[in-house]
N, C-alpha and C. Protein backbone atom coordinates (compact mmCIF):
# COMPACT_ATOMS: atom_id res chain seq x y z
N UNK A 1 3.80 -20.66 1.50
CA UNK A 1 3.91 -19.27 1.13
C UNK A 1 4.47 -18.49 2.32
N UNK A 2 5.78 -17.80 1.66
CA UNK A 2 6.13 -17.01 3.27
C UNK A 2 6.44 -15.67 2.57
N UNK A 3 6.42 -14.43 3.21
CA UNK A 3 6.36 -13.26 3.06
C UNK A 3 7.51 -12.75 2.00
N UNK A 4 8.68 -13.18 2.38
CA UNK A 4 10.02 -12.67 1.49
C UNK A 4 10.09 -13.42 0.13
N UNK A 5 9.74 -14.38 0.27
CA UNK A 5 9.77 -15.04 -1.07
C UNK A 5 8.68 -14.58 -2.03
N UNK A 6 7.69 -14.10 -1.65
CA UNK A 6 6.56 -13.81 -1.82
C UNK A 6 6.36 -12.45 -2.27
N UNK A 7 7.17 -11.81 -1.49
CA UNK A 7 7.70 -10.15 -1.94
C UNK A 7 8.44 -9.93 -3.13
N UNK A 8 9.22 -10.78 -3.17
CA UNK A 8 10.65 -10.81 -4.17
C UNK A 8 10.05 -11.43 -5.64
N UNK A 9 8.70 -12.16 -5.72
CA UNK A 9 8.21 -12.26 -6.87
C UNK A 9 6.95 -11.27 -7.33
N UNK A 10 6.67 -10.88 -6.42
CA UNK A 10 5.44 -9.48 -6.63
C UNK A 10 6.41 -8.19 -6.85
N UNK A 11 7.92 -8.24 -6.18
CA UNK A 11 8.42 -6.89 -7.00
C UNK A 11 9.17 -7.46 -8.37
N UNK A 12 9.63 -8.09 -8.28
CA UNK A 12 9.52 -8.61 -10.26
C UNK A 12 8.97 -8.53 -10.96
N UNK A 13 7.54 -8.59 -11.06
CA UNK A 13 6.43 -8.56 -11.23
C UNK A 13 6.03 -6.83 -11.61
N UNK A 14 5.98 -5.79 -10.49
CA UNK A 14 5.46 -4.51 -10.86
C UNK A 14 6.73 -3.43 -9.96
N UNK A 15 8.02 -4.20 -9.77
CA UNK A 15 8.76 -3.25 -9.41
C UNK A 15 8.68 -2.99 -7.50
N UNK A 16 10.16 -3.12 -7.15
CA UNK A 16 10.40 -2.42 -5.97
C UNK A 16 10.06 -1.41 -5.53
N UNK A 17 9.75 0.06 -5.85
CA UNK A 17 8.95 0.81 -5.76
C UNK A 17 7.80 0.39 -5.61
N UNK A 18 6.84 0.05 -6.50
CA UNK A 18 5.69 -0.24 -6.24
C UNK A 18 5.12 -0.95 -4.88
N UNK A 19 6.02 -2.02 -4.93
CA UNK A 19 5.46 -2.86 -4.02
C UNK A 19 5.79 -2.19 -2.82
N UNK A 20 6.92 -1.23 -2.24
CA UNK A 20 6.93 -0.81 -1.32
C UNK A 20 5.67 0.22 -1.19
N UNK A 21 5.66 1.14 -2.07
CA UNK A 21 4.31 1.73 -1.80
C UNK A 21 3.01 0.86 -1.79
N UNK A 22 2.45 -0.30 -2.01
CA UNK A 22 1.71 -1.30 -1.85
C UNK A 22 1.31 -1.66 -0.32
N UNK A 23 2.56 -1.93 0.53
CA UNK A 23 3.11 -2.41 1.80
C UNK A 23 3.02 -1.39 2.90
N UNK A 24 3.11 0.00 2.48
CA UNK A 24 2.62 1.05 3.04
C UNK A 24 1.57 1.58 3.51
N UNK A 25 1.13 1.43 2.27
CA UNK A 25 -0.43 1.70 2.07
C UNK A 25 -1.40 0.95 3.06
N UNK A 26 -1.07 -0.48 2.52
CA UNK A 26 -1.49 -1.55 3.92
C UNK A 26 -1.11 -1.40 5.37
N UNK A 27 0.04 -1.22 5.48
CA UNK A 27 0.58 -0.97 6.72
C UNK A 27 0.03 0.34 7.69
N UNK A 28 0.18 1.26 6.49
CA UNK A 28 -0.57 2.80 7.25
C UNK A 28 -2.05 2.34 7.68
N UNK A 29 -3.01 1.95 6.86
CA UNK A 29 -4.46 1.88 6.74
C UNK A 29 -4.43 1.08 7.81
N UNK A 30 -3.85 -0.22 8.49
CA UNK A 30 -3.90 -0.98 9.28
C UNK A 30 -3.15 -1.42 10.32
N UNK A 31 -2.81 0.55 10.44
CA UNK A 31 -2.43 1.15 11.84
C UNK A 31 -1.54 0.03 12.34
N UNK A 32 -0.15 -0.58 11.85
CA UNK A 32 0.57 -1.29 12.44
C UNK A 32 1.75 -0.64 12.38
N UNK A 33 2.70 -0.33 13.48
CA UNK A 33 3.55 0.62 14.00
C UNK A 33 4.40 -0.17 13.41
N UNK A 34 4.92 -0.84 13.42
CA UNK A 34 6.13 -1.59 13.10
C UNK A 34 6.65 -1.54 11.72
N UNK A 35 5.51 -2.41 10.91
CA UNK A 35 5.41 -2.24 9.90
C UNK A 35 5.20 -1.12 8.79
N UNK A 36 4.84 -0.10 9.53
CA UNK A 36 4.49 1.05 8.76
C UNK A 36 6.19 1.68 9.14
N UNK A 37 6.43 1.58 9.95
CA UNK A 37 7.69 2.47 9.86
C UNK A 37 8.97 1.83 9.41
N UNK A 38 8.59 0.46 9.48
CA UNK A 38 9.66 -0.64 8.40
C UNK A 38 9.48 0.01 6.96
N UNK A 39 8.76 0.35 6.40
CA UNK A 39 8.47 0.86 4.94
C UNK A 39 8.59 2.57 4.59
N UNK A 40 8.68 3.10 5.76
CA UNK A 40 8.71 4.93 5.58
C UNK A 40 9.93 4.56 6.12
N UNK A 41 11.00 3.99 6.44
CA UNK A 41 12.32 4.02 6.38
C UNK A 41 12.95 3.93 5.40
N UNK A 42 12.78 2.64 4.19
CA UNK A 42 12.71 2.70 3.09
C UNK A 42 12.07 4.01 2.05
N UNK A 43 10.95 4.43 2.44
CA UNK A 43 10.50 5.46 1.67
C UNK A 43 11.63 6.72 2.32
N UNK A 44 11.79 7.02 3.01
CA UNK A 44 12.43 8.15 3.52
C UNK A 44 14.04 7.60 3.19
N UNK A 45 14.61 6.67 3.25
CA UNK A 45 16.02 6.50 2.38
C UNK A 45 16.18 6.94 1.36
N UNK A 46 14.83 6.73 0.20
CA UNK A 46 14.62 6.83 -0.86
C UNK A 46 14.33 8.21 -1.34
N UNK A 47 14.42 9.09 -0.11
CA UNK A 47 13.80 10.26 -0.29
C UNK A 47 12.74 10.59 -1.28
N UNK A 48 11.42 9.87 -0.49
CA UNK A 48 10.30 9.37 -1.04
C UNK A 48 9.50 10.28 0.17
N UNK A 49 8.60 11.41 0.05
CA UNK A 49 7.76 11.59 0.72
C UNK A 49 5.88 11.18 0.20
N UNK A 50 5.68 10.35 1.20
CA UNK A 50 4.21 9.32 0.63
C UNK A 50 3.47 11.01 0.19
N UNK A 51 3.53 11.77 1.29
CA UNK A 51 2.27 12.68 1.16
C UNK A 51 1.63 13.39 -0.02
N UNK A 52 3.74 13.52 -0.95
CA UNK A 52 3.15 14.59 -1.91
C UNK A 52 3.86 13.67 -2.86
N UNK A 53 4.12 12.75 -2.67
CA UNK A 53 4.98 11.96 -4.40
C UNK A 53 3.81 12.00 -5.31
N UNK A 54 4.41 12.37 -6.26
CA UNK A 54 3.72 12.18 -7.43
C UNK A 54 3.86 10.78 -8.24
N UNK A 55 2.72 9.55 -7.78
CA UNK A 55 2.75 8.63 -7.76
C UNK A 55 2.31 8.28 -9.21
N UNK A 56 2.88 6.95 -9.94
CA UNK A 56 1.96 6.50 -11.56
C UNK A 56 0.59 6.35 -11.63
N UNK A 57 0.38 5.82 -12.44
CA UNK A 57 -1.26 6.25 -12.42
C UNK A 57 -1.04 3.98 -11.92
N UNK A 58 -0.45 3.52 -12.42
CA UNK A 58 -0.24 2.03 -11.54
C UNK A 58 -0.09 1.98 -9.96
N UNK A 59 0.64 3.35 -9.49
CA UNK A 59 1.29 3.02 -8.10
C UNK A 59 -0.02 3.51 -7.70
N UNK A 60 -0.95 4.29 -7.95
CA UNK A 60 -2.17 4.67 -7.46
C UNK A 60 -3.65 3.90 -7.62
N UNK A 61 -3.30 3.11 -8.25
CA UNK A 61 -3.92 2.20 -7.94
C UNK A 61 -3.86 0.71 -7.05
N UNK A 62 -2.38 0.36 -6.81
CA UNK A 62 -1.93 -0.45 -6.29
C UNK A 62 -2.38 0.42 -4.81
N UNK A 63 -2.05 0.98 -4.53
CA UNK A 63 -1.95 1.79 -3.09
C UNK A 63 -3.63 1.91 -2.94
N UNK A 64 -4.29 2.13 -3.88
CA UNK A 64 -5.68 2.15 -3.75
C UNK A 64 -6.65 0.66 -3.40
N UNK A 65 -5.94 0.08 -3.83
CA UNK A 65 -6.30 -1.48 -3.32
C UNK A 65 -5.67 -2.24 -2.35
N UNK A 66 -4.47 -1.41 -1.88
CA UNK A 66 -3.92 -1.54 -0.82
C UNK A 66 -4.89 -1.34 0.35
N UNK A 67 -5.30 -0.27 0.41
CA UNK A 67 -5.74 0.37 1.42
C UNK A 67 -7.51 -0.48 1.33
N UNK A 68 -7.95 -0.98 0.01
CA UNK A 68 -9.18 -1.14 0.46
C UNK A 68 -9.11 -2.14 1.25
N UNK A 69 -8.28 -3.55 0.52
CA UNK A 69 -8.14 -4.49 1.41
C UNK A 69 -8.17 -4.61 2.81
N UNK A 70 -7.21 -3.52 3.12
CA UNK A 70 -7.63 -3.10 4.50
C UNK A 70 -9.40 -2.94 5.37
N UNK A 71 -9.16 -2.43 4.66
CA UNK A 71 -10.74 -0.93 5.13
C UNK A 71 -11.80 -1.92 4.72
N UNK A 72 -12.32 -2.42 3.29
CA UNK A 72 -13.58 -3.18 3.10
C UNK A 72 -13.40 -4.04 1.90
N UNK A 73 -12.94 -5.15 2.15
CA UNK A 73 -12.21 -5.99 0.94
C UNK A 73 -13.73 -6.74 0.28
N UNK A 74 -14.31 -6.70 0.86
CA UNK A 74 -15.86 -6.85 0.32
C UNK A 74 -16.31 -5.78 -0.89
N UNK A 75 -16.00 -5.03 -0.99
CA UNK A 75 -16.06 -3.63 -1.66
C UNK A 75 -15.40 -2.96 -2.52
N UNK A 76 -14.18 -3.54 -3.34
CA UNK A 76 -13.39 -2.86 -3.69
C UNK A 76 -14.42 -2.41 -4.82
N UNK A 77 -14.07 -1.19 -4.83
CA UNK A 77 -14.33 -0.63 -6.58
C UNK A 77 -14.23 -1.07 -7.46
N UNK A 78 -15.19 -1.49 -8.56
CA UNK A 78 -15.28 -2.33 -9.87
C UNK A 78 -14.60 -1.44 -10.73
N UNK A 79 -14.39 -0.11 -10.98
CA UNK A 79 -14.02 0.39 -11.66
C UNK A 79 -12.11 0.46 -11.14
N UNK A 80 -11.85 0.03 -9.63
CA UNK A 80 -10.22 0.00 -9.67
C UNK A 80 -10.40 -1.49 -10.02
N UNK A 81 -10.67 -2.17 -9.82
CA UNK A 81 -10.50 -3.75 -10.18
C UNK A 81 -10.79 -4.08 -12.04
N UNK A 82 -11.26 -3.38 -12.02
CA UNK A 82 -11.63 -3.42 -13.79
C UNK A 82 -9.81 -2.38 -14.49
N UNK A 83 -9.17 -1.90 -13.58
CA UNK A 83 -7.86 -1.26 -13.86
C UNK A 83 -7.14 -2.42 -13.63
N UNK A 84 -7.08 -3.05 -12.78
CA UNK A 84 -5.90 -3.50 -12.17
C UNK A 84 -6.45 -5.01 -12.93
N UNK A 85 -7.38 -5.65 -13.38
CA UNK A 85 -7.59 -6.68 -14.13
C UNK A 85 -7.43 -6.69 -16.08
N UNK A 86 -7.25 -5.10 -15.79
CA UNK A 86 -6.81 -5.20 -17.40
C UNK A 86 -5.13 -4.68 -17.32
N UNK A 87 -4.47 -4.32 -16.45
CA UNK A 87 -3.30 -4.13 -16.18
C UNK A 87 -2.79 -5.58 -16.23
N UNK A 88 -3.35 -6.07 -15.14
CA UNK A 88 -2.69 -7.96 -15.23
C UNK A 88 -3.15 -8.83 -15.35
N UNK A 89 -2.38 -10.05 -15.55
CA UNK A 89 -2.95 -11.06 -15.68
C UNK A 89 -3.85 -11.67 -14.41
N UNK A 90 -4.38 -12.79 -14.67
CA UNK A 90 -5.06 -13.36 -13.97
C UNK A 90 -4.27 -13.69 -12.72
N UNK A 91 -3.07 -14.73 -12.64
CA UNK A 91 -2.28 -15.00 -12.17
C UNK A 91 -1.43 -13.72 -11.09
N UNK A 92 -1.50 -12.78 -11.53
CA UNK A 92 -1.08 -11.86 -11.25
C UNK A 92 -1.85 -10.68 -10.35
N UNK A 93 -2.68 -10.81 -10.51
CA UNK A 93 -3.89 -10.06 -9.74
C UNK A 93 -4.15 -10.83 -8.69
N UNK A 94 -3.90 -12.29 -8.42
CA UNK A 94 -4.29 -13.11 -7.67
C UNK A 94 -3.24 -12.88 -6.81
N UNK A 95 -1.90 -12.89 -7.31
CA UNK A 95 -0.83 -12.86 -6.71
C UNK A 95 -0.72 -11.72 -5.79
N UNK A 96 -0.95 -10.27 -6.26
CA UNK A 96 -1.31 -9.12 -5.54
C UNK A 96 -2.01 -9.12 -4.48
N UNK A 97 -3.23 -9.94 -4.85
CA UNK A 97 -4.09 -9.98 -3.77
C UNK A 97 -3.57 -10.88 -2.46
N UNK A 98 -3.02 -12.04 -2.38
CA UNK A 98 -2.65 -13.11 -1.73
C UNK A 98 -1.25 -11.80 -1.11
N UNK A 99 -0.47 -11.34 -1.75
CA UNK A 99 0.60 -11.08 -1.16
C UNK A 99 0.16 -9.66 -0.49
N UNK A 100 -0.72 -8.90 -0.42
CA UNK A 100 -1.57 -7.68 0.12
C UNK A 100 -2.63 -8.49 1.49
N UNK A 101 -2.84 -9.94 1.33
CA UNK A 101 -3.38 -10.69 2.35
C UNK A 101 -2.48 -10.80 3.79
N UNK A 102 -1.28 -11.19 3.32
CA UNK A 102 -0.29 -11.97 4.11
C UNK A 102 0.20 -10.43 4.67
N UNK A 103 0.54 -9.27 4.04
CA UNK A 103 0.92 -8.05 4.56
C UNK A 103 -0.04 -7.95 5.88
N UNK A 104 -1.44 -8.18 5.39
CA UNK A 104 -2.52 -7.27 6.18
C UNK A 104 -2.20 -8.59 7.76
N UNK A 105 -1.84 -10.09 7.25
CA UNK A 105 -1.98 -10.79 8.82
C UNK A 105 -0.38 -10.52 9.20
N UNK A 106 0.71 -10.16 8.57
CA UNK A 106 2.38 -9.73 9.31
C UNK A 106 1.40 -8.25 10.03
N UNK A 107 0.41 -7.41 9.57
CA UNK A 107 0.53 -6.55 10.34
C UNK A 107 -0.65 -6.73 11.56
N UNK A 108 -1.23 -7.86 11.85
CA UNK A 108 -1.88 -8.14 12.34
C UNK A 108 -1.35 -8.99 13.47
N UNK A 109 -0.45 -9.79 13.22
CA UNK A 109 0.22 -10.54 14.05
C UNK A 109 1.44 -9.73 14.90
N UNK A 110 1.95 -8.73 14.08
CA UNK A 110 2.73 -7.94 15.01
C UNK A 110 1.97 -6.63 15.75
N UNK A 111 0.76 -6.45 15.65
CA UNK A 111 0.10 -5.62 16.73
C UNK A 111 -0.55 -6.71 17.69
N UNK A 112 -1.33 -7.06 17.35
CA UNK A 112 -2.13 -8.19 18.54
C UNK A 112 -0.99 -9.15 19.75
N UNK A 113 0.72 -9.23 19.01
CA UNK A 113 1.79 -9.54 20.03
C UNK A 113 2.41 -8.43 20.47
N UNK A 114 1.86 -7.39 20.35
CA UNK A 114 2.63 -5.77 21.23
C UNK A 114 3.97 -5.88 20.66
N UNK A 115 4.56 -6.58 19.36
CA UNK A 115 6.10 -6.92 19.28
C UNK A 115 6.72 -4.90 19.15
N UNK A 116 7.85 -5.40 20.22
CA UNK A 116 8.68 -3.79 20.25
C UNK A 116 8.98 -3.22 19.11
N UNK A 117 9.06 -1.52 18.78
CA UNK A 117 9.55 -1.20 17.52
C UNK A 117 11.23 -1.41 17.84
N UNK A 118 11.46 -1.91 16.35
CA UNK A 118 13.31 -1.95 16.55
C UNK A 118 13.82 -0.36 17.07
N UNK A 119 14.89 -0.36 17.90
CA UNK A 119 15.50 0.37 17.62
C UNK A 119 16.12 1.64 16.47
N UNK A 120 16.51 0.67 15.35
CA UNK A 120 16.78 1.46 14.09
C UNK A 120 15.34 2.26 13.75
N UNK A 121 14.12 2.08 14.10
CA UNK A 121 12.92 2.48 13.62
C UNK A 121 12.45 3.38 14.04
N UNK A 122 12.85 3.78 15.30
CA UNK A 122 12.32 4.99 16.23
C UNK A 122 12.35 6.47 15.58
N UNK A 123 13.56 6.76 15.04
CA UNK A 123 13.71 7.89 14.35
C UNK A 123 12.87 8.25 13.31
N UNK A 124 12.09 6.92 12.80
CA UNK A 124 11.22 7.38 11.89
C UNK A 124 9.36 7.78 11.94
N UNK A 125 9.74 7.43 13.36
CA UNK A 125 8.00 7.63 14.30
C UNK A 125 7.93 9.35 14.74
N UNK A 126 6.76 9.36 15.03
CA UNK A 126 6.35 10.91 15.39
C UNK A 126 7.26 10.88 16.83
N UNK A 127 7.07 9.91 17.53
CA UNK A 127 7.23 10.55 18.98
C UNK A 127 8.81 9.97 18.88
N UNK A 128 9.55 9.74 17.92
CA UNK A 128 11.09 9.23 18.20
C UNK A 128 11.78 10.67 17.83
């Protein structure tokens, strides 16, 4: 299992949009610089502002389990998991989860190696 291949069937699945807001969500909650501004580059191409989009009632939940994963994956809400298990399949919820896993260790592996922000990325940080 590697990240791009892995991406490219989870946005088939619930859409490029989505999954970028998915990847965000994770990325913001788990304070990884790189990664978070790899995805608000995309959102900001898209002229996508996270703060005030008026997100689906799917992308708000995806982003909502984004972020728990992060924060207390022990814990998610039965009542978002009781959404997102009647939204998808079995297979598919699993898939979310596994590919919201691998986000949370790319953003884990690129903070714990100090890896530099690219260049192209700076403009999209507070202090660039």
């Amino acid at each position: 299992m590697t990240w791009y291949p892995l991406q490219r069937e989870v946005a088939a699945l619930i859409g490029e949009r989505a999954t970028n807001f998915y990847c965000y969500a994770i990325s913001t909650t788990n304070e990884c610089l790189i990664c978070s501004m790899f995805f608000k580059k995309i959102l900001d191409d898209l002229a996508i502002d996270f703060s005030t989009f008026a997100f689906t009632d799917e992308e708000n939940d995806l982003i909502a389990y984004g972020k728990t994963l992060v924060a207390d994956a022990a814990n998610i809400p039965p009542a978002l998991v009781a959404r997102l298990r009647s939204r998808y399949s079995t297979e598919t919820f699993v898939l979310l989860t596994a590919f919201g896993s691998m986000m949370i260790a790319t953003n884990l592996i690129n903070t714990a190696l100090q890896v530099e922000l690219d260049e192209v990325l700076l403009p999209y940080t507070k202090r660039g």
